[in-house]
N, C-alpha and C. Protein backbone atom coordinates (compact mmCIF):
# COMPACT_ATOMS: atom_id res chain seq x y z
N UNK A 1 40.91 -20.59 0.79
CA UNK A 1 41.51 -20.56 2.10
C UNK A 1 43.03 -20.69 1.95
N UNK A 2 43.99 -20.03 2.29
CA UNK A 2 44.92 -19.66 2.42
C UNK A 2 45.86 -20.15 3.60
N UNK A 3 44.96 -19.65 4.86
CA UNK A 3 45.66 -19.92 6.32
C UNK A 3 44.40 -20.83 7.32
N UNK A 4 44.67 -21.11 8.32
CA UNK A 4 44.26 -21.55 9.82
C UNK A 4 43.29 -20.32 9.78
N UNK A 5 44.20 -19.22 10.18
CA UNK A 5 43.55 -17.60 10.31
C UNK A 5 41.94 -17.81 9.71
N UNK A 6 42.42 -17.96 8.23
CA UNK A 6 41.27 -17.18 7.63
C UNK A 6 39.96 -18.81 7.94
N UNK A 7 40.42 -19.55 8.17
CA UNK A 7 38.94 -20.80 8.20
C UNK A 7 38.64 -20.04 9.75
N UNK A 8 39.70 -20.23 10.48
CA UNK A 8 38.77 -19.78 11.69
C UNK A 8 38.00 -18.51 11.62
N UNK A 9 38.18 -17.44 11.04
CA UNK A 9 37.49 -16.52 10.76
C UNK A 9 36.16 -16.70 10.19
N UNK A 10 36.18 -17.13 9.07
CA UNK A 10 34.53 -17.66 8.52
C UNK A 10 34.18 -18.42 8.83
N UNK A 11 34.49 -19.73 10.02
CA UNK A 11 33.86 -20.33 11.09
C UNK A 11 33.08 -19.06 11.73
N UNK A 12 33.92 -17.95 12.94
CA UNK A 12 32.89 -17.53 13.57
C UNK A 12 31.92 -17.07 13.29
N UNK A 13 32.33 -16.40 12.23
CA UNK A 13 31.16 -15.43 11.11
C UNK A 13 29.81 -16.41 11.27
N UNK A 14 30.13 -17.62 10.31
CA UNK A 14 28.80 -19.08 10.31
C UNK A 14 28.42 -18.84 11.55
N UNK A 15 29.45 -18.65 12.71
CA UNK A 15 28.62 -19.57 14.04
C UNK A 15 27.88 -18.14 14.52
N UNK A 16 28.00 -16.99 14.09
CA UNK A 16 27.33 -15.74 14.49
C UNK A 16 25.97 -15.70 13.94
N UNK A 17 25.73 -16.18 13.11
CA UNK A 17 24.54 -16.48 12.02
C UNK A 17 23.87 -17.86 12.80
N UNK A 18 24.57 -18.87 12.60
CA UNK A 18 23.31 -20.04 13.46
C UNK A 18 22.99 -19.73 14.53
N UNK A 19 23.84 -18.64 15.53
CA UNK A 19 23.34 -18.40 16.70
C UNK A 19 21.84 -17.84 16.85
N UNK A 20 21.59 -17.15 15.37
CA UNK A 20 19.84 -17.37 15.79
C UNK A 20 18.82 -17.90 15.21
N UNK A 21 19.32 -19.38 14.69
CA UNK A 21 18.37 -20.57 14.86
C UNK A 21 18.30 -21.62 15.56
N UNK A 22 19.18 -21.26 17.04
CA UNK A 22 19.47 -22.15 17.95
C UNK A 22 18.13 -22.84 18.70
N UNK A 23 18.09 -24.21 19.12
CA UNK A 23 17.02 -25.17 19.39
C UNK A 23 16.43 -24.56 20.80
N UNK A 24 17.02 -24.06 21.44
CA UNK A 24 16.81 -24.06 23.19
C UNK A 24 15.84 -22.42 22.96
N UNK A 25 15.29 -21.91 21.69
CA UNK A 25 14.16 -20.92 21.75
C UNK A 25 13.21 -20.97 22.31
N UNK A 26 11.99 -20.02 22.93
CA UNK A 26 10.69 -20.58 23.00
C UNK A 26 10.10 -20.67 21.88
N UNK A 27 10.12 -20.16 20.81
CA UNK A 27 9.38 -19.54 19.64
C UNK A 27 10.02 -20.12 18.63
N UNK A 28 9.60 -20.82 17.45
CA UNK A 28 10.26 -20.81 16.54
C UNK A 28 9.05 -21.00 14.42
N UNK A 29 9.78 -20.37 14.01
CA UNK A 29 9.68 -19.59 12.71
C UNK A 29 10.22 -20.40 12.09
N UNK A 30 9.22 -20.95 11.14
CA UNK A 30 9.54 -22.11 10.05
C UNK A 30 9.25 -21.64 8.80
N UNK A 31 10.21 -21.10 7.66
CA UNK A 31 9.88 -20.79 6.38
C UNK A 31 10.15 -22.00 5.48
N UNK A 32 8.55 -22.41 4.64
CA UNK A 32 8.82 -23.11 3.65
C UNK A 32 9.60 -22.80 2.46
N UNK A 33 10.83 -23.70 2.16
CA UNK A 33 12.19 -23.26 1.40
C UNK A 33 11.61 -24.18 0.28
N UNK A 34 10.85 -24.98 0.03
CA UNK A 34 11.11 -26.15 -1.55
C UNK A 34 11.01 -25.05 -2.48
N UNK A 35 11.07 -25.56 -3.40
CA UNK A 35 11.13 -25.43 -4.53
C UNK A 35 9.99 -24.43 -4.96
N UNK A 36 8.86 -24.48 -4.62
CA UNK A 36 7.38 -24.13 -4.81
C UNK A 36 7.51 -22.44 -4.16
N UNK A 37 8.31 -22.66 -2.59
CA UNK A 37 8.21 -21.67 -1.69
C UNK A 37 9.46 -20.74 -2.62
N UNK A 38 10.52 -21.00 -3.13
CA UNK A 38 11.49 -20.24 -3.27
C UNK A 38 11.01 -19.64 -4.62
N UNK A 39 10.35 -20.40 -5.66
CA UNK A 39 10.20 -19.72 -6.39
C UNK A 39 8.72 -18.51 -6.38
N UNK A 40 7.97 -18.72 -5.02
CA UNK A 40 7.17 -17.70 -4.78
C UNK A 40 7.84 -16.60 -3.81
N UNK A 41 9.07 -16.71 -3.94
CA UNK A 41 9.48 -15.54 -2.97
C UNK A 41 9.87 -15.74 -1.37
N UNK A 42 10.54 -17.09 -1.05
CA UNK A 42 10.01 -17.32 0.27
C UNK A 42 11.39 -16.78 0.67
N UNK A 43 12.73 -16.81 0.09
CA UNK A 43 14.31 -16.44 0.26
C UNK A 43 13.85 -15.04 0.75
N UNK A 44 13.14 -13.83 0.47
CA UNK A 44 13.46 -12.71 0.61
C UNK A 44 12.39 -12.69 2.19
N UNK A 45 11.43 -13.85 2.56
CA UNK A 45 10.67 -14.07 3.61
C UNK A 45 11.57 -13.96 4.86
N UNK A 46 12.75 -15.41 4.54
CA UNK A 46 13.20 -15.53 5.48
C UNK A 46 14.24 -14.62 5.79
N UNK A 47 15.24 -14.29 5.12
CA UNK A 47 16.47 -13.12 5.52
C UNK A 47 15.43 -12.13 6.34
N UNK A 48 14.24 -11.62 5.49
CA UNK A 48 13.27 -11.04 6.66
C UNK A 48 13.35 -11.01 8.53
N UNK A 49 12.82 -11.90 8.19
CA UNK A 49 12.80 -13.01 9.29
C UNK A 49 14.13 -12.90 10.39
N UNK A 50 15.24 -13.61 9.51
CA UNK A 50 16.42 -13.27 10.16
C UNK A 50 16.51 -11.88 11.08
N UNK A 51 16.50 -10.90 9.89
CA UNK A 51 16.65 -9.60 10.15
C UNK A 51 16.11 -9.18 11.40
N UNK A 52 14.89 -8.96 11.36
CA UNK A 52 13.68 -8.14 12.24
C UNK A 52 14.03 -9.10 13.50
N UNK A 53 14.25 -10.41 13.66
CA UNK A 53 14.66 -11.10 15.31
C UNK A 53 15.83 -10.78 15.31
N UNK A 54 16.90 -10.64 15.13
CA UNK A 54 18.44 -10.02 15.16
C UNK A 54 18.11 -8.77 15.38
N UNK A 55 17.35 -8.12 14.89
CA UNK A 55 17.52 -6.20 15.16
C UNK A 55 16.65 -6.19 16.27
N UNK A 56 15.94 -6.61 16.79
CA UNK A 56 14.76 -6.98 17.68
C UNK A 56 15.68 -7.62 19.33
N UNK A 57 16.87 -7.90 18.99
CA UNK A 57 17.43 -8.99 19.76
C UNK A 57 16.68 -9.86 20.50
N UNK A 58 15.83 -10.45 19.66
CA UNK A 58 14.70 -11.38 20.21
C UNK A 58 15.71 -13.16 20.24
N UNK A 59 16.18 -13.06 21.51
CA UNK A 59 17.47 -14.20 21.73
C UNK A 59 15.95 -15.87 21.97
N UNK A 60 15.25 -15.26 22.25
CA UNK A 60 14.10 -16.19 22.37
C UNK A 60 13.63 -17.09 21.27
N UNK A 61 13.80 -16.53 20.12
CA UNK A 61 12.95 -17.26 19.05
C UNK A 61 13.81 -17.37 18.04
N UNK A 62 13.54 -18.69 17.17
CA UNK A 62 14.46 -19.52 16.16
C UNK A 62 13.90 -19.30 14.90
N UNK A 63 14.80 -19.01 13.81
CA UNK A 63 14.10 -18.73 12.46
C UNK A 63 15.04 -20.20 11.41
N UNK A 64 13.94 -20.61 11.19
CA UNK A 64 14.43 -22.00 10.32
C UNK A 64 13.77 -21.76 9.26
N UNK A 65 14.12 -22.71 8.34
CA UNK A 65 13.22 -22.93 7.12
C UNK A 65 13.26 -24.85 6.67
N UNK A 66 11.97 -24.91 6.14
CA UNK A 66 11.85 -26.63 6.04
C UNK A 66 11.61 -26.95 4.41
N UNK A 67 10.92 -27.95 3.86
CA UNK A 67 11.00 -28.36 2.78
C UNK A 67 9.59 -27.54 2.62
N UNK A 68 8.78 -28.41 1.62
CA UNK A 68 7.28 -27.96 1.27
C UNK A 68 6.39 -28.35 2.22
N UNK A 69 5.30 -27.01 2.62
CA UNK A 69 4.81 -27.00 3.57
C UNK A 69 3.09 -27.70 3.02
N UNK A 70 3.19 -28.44 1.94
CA UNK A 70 2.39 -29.23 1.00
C UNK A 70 0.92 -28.07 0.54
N UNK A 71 0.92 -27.05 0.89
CA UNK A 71 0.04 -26.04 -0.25
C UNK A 71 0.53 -25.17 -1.20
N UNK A 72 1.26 -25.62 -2.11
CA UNK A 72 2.10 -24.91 -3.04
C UNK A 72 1.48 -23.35 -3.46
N UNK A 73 -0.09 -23.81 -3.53
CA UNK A 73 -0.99 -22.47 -3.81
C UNK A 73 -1.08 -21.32 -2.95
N UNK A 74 -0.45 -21.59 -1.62
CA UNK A 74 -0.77 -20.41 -0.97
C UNK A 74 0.94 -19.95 -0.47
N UNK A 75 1.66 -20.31 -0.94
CA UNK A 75 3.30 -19.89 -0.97
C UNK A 75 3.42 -18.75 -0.93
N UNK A 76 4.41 -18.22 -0.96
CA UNK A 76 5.51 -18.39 0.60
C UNK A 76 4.77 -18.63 1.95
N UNK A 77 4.64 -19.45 2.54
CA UNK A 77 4.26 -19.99 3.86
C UNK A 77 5.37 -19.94 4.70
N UNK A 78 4.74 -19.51 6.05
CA UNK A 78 5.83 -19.63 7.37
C UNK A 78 4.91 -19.91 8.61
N UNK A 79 5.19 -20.94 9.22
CA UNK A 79 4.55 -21.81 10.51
C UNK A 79 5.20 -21.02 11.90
N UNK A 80 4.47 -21.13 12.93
CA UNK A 80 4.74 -20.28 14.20
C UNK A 80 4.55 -21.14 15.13
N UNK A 81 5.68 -21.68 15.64
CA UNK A 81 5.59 -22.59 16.51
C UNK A 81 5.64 -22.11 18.16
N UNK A 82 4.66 -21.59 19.02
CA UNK A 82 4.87 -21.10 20.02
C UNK A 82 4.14 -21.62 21.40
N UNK A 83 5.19 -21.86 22.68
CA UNK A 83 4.83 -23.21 23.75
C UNK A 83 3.58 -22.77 24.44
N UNK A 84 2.89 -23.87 24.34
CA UNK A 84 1.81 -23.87 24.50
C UNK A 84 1.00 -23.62 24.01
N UNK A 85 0.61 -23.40 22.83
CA UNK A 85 -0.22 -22.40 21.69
C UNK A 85 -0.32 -23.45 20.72
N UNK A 86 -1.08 -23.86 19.82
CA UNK A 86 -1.18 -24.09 18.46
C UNK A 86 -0.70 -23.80 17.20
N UNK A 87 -0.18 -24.33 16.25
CA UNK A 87 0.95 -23.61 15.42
C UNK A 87 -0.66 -22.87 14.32
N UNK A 88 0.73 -22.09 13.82
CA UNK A 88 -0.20 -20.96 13.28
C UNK A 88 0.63 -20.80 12.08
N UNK A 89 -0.13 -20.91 11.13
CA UNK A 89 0.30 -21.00 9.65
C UNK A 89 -0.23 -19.68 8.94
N UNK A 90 0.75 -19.24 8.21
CA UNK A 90 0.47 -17.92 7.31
C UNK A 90 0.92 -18.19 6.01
N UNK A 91 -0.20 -17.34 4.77
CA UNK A 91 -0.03 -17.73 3.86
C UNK A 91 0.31 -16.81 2.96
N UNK A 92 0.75 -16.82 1.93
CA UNK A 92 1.07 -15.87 1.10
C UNK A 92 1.93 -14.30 1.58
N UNK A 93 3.15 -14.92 2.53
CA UNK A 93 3.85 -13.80 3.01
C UNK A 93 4.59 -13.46 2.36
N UNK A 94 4.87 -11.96 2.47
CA UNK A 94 5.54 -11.27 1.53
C UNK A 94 6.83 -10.64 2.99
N UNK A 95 7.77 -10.23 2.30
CA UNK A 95 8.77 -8.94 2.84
C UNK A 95 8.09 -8.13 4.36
N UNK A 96 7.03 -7.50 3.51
CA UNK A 96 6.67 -6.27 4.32
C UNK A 96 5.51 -6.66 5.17
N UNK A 97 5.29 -8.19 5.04
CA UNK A 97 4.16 -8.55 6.61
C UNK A 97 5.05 -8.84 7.51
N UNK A 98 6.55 -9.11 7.23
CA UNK A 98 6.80 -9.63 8.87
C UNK A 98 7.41 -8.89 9.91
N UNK A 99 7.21 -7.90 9.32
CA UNK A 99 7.29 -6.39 10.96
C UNK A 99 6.00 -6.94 11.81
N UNK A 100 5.06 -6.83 10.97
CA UNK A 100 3.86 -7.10 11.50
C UNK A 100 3.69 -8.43 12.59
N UNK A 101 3.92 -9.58 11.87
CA UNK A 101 4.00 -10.74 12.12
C UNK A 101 4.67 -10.72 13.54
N UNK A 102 6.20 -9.97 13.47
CA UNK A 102 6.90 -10.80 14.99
C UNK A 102 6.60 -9.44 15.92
N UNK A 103 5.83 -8.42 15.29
CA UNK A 103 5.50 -7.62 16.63
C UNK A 103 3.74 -7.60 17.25
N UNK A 104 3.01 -8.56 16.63
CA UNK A 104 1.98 -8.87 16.94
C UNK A 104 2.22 -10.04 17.54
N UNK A 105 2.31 -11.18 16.74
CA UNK A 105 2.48 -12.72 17.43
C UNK A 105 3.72 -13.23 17.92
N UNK A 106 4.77 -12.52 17.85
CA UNK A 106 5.60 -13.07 18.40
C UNK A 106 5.93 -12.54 19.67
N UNK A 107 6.13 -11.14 19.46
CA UNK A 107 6.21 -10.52 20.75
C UNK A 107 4.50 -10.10 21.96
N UNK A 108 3.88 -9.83 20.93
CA UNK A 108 2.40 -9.69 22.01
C UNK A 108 1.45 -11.20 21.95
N UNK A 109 2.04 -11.74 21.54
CA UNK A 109 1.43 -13.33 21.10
C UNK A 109 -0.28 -13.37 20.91
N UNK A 110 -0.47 -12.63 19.89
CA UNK A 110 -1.86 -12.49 18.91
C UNK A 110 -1.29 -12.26 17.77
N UNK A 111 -1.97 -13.88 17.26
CA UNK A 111 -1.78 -13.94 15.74
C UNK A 111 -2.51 -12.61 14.87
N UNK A 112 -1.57 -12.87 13.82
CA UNK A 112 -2.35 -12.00 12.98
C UNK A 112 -3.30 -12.54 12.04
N UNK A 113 -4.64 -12.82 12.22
CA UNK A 113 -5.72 -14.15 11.75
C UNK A 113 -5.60 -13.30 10.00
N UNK A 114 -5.94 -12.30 9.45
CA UNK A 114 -5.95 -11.98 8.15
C UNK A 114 -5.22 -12.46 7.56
N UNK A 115 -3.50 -12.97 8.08
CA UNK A 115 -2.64 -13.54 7.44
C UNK A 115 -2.66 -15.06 7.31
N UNK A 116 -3.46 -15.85 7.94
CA UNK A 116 -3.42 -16.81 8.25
C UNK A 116 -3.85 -17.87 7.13
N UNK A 117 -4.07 -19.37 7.16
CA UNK A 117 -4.68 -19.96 6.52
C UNK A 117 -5.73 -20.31 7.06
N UNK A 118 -6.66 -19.97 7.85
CA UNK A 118 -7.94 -19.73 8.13
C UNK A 118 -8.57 -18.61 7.25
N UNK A 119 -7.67 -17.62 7.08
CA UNK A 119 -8.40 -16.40 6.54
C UNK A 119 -8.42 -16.49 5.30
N UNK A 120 -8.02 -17.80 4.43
CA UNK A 120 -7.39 -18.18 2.83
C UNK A 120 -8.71 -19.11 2.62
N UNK A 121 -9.20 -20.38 3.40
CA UNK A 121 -10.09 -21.11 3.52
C UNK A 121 -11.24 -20.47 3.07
N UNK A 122 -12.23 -19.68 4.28
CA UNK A 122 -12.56 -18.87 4.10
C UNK A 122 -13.35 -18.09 2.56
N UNK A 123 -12.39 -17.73 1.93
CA UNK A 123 -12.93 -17.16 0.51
C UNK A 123 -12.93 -17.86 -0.23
């Protein structure tokens, strides 16, 4: 940093980016980040994530990420927190399920049960 200029500049930039994991969502998208989740791939989950609600301009729903979501075995995990509903846990997400994910359950609000940890139990 150099000037005033340039901090305030990569301030707004930051504050353009938290603007969509802001608290006052209905919906919010929890990617497990530990250690377990990142090294199964969960970093390329969430920018996902980011992405598809930003291009979506889905101003409604919050994309976070938390520590270990305590099933290391079924990693990358991401929780769906939506009002009134039951959270809904998915397991073993990759990149290319979460088109799927926020245009089934987030926007038509039907989970996608194949992804789920019901559908992991199960077998």
């Amino acid at each position: 940093m150099k000037s005033i200029e340039e901090l305030k500049a990569l301030r707004a930039k930051a504050q353009e980016n938290v603007t969509l994991r802001k608290e006052d969502g209905t919906c919010r998208i929890v990617v497990g980040m530990a250690t377990c989740g990142i090294a199964a791939g969960a970093r390329p989950v969430l920018l996902k994530f980011v992405e598809e609600v930003k291009a979506r301009g889905l101003n409604n729903v919050m994309v976070s990420q938390s520590g270990c979501l305590g099933m290391c075995a079924l990693e990358p995990m991401v929780q769906v927190f939506m009002p009134d509903q039951e959270k809904v846990t998915y397991c073993k997400v990759h990149p290319e399920m979460v088109s799927r994910i926020i245009t089934e359950h987030i926007v038509n609000g039907k989970p996608v049960t194949e992804y789920t940890y019901g559908a992991y139990v199960k077998e």
